[in-house]
Protein backbone atom coordinates (compact mmCIF):
# COMPACT_ATOMS: atom_id res chain seq x y z
CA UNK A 1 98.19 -153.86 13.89
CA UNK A 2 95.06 -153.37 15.90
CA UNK A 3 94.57 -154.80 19.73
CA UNK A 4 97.04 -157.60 18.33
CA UNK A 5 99.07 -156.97 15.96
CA UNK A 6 99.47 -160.00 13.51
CA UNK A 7 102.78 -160.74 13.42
CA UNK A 8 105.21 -162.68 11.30
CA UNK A 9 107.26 -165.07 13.04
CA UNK A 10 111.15 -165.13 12.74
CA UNK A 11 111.49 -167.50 9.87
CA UNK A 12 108.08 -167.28 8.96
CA UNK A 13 106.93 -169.31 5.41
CA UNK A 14 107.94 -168.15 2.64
CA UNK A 15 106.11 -165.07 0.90
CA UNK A 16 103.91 -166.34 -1.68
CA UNK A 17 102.47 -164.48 -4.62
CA UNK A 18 99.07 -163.06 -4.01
CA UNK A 19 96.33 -165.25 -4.94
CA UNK A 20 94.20 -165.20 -7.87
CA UNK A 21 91.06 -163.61 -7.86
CA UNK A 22 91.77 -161.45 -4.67
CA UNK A 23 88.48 -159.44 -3.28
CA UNK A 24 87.59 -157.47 -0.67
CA UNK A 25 83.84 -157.76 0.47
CA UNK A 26 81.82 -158.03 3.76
CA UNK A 27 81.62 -160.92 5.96
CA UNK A 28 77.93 -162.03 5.91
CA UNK A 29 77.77 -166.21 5.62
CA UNK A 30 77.86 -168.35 8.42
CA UNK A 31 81.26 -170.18 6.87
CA UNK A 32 82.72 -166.08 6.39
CA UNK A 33 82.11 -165.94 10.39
CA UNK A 34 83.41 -169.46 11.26
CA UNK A 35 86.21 -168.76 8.87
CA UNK A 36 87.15 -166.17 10.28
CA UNK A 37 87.63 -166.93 14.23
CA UNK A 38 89.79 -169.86 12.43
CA UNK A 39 91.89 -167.00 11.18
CA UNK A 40 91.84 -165.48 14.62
CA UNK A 41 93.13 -168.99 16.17
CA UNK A 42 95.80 -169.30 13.76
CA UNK A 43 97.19 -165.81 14.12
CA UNK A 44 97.11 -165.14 17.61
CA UNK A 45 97.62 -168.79 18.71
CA UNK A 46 95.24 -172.20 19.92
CA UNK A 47 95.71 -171.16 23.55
CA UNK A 48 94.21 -167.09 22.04
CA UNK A 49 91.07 -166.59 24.30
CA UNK A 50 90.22 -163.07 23.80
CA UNK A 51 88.97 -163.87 20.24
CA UNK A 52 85.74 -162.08 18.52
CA UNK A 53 83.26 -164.67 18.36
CA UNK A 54 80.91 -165.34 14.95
CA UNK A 55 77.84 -163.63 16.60
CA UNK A 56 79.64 -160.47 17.84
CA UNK A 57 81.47 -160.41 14.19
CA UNK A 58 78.14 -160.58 12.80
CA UNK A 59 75.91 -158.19 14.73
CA UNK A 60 78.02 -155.34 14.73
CA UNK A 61 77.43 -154.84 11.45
CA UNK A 62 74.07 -153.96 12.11
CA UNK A 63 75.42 -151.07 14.34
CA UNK A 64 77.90 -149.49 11.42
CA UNK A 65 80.39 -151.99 12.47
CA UNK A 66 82.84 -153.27 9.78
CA UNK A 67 83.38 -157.00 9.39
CA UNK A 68 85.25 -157.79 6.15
CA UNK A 69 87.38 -160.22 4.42
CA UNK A 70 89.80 -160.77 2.10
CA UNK A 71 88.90 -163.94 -0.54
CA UNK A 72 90.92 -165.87 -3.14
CA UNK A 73 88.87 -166.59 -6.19
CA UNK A 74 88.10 -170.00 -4.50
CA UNK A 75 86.31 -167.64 -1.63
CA UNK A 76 89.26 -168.89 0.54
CA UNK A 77 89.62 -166.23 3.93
CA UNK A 78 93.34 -164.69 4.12
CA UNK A 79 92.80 -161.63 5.70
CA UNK A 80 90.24 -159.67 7.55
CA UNK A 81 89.39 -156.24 9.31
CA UNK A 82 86.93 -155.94 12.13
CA UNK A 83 85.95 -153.10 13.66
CA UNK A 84 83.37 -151.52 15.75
CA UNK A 85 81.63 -147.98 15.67
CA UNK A 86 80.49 -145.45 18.42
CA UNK A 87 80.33 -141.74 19.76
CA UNK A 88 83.09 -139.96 20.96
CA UNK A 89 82.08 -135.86 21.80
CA UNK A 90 79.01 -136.19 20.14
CA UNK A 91 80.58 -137.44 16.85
CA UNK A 92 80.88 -140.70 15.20
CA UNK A 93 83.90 -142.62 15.09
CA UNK A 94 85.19 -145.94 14.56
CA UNK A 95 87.72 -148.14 16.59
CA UNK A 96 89.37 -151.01 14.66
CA UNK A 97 90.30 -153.26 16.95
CA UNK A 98 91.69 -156.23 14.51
CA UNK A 99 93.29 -156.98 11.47
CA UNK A 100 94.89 -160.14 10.25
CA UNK A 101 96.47 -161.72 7.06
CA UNK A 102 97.48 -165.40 6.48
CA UNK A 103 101.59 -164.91 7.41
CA UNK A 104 102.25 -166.58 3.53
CA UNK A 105 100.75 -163.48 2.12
CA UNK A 106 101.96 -160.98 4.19
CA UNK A 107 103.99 -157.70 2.46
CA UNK A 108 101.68 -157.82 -0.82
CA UNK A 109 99.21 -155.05 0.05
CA UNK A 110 96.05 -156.84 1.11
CA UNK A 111 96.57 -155.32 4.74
CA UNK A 112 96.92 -152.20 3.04
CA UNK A 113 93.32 -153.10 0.60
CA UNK A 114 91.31 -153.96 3.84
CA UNK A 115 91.80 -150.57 5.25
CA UNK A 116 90.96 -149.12 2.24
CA UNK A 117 87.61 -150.83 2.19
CA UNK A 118 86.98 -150.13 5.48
CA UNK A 119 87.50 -146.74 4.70
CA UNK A 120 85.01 -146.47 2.28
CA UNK A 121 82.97 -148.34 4.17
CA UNK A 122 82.72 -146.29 7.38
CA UNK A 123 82.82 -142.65 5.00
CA UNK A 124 79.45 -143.53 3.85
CA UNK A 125 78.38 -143.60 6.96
CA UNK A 126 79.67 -140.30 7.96
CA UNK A 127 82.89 -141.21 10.05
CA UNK A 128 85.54 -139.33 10.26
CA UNK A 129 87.63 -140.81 12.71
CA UNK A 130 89.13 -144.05 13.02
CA UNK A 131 91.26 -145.30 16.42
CA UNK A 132 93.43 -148.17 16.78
CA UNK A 133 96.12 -149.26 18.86
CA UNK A 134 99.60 -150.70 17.78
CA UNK A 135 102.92 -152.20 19.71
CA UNK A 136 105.93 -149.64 19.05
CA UNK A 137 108.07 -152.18 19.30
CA UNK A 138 106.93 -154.51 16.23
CA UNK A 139 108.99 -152.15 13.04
CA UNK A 140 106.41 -153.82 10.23
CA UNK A 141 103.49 -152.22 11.99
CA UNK A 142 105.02 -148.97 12.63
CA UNK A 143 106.22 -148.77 8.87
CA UNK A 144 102.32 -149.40 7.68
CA UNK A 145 100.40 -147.14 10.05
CA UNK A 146 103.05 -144.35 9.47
CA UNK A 147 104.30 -144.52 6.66
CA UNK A 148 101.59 -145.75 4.49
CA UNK A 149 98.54 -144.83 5.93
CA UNK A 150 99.90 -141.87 7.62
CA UNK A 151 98.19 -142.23 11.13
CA UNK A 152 98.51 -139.99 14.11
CA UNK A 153 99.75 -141.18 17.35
CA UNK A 154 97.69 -139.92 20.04
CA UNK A 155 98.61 -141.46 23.16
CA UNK A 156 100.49 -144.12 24.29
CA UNK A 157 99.46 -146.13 26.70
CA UNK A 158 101.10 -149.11 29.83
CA UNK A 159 99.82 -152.52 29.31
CA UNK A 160 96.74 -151.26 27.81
CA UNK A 161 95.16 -154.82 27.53
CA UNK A 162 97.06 -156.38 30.79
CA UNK A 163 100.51 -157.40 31.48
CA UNK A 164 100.04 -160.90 31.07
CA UNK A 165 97.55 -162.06 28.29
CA UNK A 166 97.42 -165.55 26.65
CA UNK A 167 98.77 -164.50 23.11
CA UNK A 168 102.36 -166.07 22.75
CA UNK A 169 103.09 -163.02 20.86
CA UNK A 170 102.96 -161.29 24.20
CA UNK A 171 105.39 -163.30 26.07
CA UNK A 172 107.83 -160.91 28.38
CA UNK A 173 106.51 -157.35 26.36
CA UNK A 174 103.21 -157.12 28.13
CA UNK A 175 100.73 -154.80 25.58
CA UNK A 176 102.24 -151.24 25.83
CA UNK A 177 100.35 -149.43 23.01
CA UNK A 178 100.36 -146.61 20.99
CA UNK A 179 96.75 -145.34 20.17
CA UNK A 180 96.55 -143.92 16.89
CA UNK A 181 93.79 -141.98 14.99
CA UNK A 182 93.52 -142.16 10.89
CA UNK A 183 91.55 -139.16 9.79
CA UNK A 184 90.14 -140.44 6.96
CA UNK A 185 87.66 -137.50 6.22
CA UNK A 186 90.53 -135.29 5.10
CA UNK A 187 90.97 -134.82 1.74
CA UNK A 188 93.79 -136.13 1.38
CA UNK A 189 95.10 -139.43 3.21
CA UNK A 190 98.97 -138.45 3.54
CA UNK A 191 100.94 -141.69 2.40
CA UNK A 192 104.21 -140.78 4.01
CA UNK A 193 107.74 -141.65 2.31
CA UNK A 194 110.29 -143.04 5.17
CA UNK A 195 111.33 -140.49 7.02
CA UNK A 196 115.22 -139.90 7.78
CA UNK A 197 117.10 -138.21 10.29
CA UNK A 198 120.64 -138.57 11.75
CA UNK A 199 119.29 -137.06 15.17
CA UNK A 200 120.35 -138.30 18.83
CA UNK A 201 118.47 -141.78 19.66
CA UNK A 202 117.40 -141.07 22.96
CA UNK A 203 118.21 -145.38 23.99
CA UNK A 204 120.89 -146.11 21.60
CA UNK A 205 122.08 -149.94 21.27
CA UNK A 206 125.07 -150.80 22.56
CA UNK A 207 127.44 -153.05 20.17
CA UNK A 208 125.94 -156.05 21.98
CA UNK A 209 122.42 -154.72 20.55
CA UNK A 210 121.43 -153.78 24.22
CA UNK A 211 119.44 -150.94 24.54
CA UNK A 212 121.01 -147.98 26.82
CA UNK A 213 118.84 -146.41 29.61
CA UNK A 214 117.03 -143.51 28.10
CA UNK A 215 119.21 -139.79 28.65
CA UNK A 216 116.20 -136.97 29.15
CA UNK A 217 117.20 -134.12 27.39
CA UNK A 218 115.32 -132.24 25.15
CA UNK A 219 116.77 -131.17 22.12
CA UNK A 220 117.62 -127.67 20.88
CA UNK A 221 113.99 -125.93 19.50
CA UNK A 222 112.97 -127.57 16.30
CA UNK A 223 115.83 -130.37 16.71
CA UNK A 224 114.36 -133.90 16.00
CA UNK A 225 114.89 -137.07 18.42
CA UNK A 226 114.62 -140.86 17.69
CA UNK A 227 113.85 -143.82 19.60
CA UNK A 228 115.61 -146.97 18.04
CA UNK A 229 113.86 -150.48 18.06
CA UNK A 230 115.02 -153.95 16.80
CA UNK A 231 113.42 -154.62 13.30
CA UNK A 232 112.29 -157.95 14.42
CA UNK A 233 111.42 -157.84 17.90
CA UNK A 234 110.00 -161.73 18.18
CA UNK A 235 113.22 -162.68 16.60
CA UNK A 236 115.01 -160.61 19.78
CA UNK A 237 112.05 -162.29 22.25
CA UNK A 238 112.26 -166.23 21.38
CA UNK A 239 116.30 -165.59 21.79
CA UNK A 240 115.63 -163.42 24.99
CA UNK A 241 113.10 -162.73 27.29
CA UNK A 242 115.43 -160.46 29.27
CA UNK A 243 116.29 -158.33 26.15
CA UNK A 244 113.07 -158.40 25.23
CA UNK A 245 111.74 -156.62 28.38
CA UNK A 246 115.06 -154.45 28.08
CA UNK A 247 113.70 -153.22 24.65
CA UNK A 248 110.67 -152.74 26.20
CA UNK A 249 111.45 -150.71 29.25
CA UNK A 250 113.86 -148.36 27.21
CA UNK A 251 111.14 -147.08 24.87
CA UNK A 252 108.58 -146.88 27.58
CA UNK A 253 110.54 -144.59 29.41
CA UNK A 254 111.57 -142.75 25.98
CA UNK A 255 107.72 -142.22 24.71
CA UNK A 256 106.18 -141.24 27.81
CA UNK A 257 109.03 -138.80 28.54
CA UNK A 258 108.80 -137.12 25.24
CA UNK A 259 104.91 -136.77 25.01
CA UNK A 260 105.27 -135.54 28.03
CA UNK A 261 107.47 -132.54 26.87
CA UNK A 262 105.26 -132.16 23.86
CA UNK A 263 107.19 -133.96 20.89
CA UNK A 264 104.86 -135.97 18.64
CA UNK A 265 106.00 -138.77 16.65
CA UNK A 266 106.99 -137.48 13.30
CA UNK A 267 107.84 -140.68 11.10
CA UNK A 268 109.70 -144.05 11.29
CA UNK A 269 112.20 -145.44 9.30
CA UNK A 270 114.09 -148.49 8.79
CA UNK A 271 117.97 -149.28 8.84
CA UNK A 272 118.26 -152.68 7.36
CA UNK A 273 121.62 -153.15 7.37
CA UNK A 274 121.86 -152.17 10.88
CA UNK A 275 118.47 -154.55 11.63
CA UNK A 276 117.06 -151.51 13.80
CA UNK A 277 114.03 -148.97 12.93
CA UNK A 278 113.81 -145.32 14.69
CA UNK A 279 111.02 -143.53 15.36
CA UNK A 280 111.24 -139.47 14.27
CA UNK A 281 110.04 -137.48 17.55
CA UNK A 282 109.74 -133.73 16.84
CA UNK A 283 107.67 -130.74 18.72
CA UNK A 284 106.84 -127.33 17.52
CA UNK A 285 108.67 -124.49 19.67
């Protein structure tokens, strides 16, 4: 969900129950470390080069850094958060720049419990604030950071780590991101319910699933828009490349047009039997 967004694979192994003995806790043995740039190499793929190394995972803790893991009772690694923290306008604030969980026990909450703990974590140090970046194409992520953790999306940004990086994951989409902020010094941490809306999708699918050249026009004051996106866009990207970039190119032009004209993105929600999500885009008048 962070700088790269663990993914499932299409056909990915089936779910598993969550392990025994699940705990969150702090990385702090050499094996946690080792253990977890293993994790790293499995997620993002052998060939994955950008990986945070055991010594950087380490010493950033010193700094208010979070480096934590998620253990079986057999102090097995299946998921972890890391994270580093700094000073943006003279106030501290975190940037989480990865989070992964073993693809077998994906959809049973532990992404969910790592944030949590890392949450804690960084509020007794004072942080308010915590950035991260996620690909608007990939429907799981959008569904967590929205709809469960109820982020804000701040920015979205071109290729933000390069249009050609060495994460298979990557392949065709380049790394347009959306930067979001989780303000976890409020009160209360909204944890959204899907949104719905029957408003106009700004790049419809056609009935071949091919996404339509975005139509700019904004919306009468207080109406709604939606951008559409495959639910599985790896499925759409080992079948094609083509309609992979497609997808891509449509929502670029549909979130940078509608930011620009001051709409905010509202919610997301899923259409399974349609196998397409849609982002909520809505601006105050």
């Amino acid at each position: 969900m962070n700088r790269y967004e663990p993914v499932a694979p299409p056909a990915a192994a089936p779910s598993h129950a969550p392990p025994d003995g699940l705990h969150i806790r702090h990385l702090h043995t050499r094996d946690d470390f080792v253990a977890c740039v293993a994790l790293q190499h499995e997620t993002w793929g052998a060939d994955f080069s950008e990986r945070v190394p055991a010594a950087i995972l380490k010493v950033s803790q010193r700094l208010g850094g979070v480096s934590a893991g998620a253990f079986d009772a057999r102090e097995r690694l299946v998921g972890f958060v890391f994270g580093i923290t700094g000073v943006e306008h003279g106030r501290l604030v975190h940037w989480s720049d990865m989070l992964a969980v073993r693809p077998e026990l994906r959809d049973h909450g532990i992404g969910r419990r790592l944030k949590q703990f890392q949450r804690e974590a960084l509020l007794q140090l004072g942080v308010g604030t915590v950035y991260w970046t996620f690909d608007p194409l990939v429907a799981r992520n959008a569904h967590f950071n929205l709809n469960r953790l109820g982020v804000r999306v701040t920015e979205y940004v071109i290729d933000m780590y390069g249009s050609d990086t060495d994460s298979a994951l990557h392949r065709g989409l380049g790394t347009d991101r959306f930067i979001v902020a989780w303000d976890i010094g409020a009160q209360d941490t909204p944890d959204r319910r899907e949104a719905t809306s029957t408003a106009r999708v700004l790049n419809a699918s056609d009935g071949d699933g091919i996404p339509t050249t975005p139509r700019f026009r904004a919306a009468p004051a207080r109406a709604p828009l939606r951008v559409e996106i495959p639910l599985e866009i790896h499925t759409v990207q080992d079948a094609s490349l083509d309609l992979a970039g497609r997808w891509r190119t449509t929502t670029r032009a549909a979130f940078t047009w509608a930011l620009e004209q001051g709409y905010h993105v509202a919610g997301f929600y899923r259409d399974a039997q349609a196998a397409r999500g849609y982002y909520i885009l809505s601006r105050k008048t």
